[in-house]
N, C-alpha and C. Protein backbone atom coordinates (compact mmCIF):
# COMPACT_ATOMS: atom_id res chain seq x y z
N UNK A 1 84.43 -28.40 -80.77
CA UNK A 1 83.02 -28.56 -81.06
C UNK A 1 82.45 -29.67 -80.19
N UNK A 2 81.81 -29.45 -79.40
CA UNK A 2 80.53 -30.33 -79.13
C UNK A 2 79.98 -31.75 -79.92
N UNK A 3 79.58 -32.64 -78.97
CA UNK A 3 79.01 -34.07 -79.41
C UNK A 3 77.43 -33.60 -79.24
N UNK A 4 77.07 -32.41 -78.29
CA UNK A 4 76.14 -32.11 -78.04
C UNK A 4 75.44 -31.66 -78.44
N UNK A 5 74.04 -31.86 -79.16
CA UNK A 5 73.39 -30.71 -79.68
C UNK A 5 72.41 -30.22 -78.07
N UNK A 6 71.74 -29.23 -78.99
CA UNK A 6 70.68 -28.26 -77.75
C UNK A 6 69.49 -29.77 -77.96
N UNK A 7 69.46 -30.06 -79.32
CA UNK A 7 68.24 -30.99 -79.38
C UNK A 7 68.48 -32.30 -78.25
N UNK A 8 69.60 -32.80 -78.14
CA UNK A 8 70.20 -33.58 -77.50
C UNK A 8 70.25 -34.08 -76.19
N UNK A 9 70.14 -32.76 -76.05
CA UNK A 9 70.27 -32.39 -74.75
C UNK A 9 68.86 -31.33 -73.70
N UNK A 10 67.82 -31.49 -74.44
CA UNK A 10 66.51 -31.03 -74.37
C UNK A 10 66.10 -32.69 -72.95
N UNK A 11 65.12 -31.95 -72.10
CA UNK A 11 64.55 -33.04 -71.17
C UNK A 11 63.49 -33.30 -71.92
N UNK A 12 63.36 -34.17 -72.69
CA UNK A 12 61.91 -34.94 -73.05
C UNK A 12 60.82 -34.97 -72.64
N UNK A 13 61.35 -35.64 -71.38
CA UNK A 13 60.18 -36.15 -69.88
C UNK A 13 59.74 -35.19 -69.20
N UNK A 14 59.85 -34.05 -69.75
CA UNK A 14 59.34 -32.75 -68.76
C UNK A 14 58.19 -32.65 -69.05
N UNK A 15 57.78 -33.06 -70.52
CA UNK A 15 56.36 -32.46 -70.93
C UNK A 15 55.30 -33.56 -70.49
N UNK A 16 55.92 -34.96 -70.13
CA UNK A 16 55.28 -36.13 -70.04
C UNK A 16 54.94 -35.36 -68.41
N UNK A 17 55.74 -35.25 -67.59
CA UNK A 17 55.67 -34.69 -65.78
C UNK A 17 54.39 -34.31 -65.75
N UNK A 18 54.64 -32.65 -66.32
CA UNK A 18 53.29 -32.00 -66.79
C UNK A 18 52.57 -31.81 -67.01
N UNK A 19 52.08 -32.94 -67.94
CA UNK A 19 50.85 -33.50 -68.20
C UNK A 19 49.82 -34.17 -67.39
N UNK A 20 51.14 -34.90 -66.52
CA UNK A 20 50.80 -36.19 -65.29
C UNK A 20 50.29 -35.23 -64.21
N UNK A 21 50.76 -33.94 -63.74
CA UNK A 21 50.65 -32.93 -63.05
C UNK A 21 49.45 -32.30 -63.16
N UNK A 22 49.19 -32.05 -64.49
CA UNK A 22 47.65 -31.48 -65.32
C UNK A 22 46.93 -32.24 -65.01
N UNK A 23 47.29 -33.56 -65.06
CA UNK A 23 46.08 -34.26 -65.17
C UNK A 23 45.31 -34.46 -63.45
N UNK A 24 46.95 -34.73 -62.73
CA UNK A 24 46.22 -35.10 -61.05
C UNK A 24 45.21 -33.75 -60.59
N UNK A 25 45.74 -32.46 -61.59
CA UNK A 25 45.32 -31.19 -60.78
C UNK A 25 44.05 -31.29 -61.23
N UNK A 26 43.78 -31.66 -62.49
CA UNK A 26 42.00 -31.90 -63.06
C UNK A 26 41.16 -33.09 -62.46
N UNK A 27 41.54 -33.89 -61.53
CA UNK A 27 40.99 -34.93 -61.02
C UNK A 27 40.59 -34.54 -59.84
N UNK A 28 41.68 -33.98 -59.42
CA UNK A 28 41.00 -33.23 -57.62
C UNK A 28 40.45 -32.39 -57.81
N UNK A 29 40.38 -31.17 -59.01
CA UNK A 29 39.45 -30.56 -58.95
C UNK A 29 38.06 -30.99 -59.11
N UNK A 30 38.26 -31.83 -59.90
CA UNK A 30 36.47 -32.94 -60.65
C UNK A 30 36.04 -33.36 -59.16
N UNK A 31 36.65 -33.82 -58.40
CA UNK A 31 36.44 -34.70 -56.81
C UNK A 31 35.72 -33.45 -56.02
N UNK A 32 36.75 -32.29 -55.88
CA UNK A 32 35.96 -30.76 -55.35
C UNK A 32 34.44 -30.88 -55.88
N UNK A 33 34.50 -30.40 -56.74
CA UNK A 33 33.08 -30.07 -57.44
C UNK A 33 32.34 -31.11 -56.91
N UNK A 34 32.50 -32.26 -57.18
CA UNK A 34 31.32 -32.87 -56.97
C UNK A 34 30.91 -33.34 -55.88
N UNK A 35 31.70 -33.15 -54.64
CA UNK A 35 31.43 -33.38 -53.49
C UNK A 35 30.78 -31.76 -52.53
N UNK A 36 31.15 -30.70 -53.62
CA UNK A 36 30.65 -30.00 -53.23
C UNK A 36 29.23 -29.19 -53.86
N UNK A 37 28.95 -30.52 -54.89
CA UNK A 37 27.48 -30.39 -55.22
C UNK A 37 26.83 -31.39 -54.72
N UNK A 38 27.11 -32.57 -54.29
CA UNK A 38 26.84 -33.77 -53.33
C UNK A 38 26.12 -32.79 -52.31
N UNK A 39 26.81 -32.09 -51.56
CA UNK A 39 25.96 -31.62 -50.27
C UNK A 39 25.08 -30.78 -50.17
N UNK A 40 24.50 -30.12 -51.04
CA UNK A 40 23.56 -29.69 -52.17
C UNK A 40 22.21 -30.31 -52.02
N UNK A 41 22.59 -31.74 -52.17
CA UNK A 41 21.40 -32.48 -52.75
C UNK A 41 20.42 -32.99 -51.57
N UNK A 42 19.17 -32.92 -51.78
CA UNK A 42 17.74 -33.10 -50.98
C UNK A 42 18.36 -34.42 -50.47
N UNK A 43 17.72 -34.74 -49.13
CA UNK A 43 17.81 -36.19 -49.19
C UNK A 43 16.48 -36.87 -50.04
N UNK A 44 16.09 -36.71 -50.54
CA UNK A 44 14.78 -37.14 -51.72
C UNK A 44 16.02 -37.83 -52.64
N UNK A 45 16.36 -36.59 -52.95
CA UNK A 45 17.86 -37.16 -54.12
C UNK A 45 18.73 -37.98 -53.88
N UNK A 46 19.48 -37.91 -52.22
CA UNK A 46 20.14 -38.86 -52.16
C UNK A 46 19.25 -40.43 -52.07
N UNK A 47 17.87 -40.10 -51.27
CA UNK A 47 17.66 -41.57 -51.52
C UNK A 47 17.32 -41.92 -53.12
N UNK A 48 17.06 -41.55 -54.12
CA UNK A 48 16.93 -41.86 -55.04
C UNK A 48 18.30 -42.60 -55.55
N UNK A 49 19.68 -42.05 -55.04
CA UNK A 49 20.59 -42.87 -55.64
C UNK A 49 21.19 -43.76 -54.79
N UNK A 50 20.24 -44.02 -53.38
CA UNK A 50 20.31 -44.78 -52.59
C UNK A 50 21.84 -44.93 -51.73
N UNK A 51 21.81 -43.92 -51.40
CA UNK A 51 22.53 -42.97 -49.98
C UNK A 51 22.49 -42.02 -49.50
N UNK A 52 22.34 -42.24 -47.97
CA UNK A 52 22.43 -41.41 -47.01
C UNK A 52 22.61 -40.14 -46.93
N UNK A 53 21.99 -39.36 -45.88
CA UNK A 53 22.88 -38.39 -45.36
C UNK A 53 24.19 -38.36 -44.95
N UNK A 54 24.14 -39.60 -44.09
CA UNK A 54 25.47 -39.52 -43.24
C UNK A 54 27.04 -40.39 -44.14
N UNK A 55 26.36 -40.82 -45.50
CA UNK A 55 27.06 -41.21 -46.37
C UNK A 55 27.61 -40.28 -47.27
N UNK A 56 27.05 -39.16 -47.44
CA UNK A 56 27.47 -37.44 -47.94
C UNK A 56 28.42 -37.40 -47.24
N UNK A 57 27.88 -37.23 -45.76
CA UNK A 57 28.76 -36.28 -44.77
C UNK A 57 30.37 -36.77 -44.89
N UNK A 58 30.14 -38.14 -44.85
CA UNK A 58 31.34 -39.03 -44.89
C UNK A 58 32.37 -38.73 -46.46
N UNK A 59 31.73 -38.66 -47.36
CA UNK A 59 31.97 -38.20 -48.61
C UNK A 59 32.97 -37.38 -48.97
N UNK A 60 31.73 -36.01 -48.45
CA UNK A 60 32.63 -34.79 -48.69
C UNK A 60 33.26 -34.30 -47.41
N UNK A 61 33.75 -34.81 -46.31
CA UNK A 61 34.67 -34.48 -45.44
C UNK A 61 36.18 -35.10 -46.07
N UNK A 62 36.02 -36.05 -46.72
CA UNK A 62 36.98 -36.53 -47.52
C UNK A 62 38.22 -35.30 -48.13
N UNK A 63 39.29 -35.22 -48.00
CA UNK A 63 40.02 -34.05 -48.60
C UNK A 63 40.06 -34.66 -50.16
N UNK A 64 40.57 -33.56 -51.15
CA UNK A 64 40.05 -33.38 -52.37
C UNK A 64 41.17 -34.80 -53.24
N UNK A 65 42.21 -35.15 -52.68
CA UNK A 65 43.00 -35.38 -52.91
C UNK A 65 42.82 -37.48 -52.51
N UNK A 66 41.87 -37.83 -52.24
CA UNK A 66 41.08 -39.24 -51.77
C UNK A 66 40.14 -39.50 -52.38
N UNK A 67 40.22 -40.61 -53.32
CA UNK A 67 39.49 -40.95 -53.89
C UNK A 67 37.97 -41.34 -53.13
């Protein structure tokens, strides 16, 4: 007989990974979106939140994955 159970011997930390994984994949997607509604916007709008065009451009050339 075994010292081992199945419970025992279960990876814990897999679901913690996963989560960490979920979470980076929902952050770059949030970064997508909004850089790709950023370029969207009038420059009326951007000056209202007081930037540029060429502060967009700079923005969303950014890959999704850069803060």
């Amino acid at each position: 007989m075994s010292i081992f159970t199945h419970e025992s011997m279960t990876n814990h930390h897999a679901s913690g990974v996963l989560n960490q994984v979920g979470e980076t994949l929902h952050v770059w997607w949030d970064r997508y979106e909004r850089r790709r509604e950023l370029a969207h916007w009038s420059d009326r709008d951007l000056h209202d939140i007081g930037m540029s065009r060429s502060d967009i451009v700079f923005e969303i050339d950014k890959p999704f994955w850069r803060a």
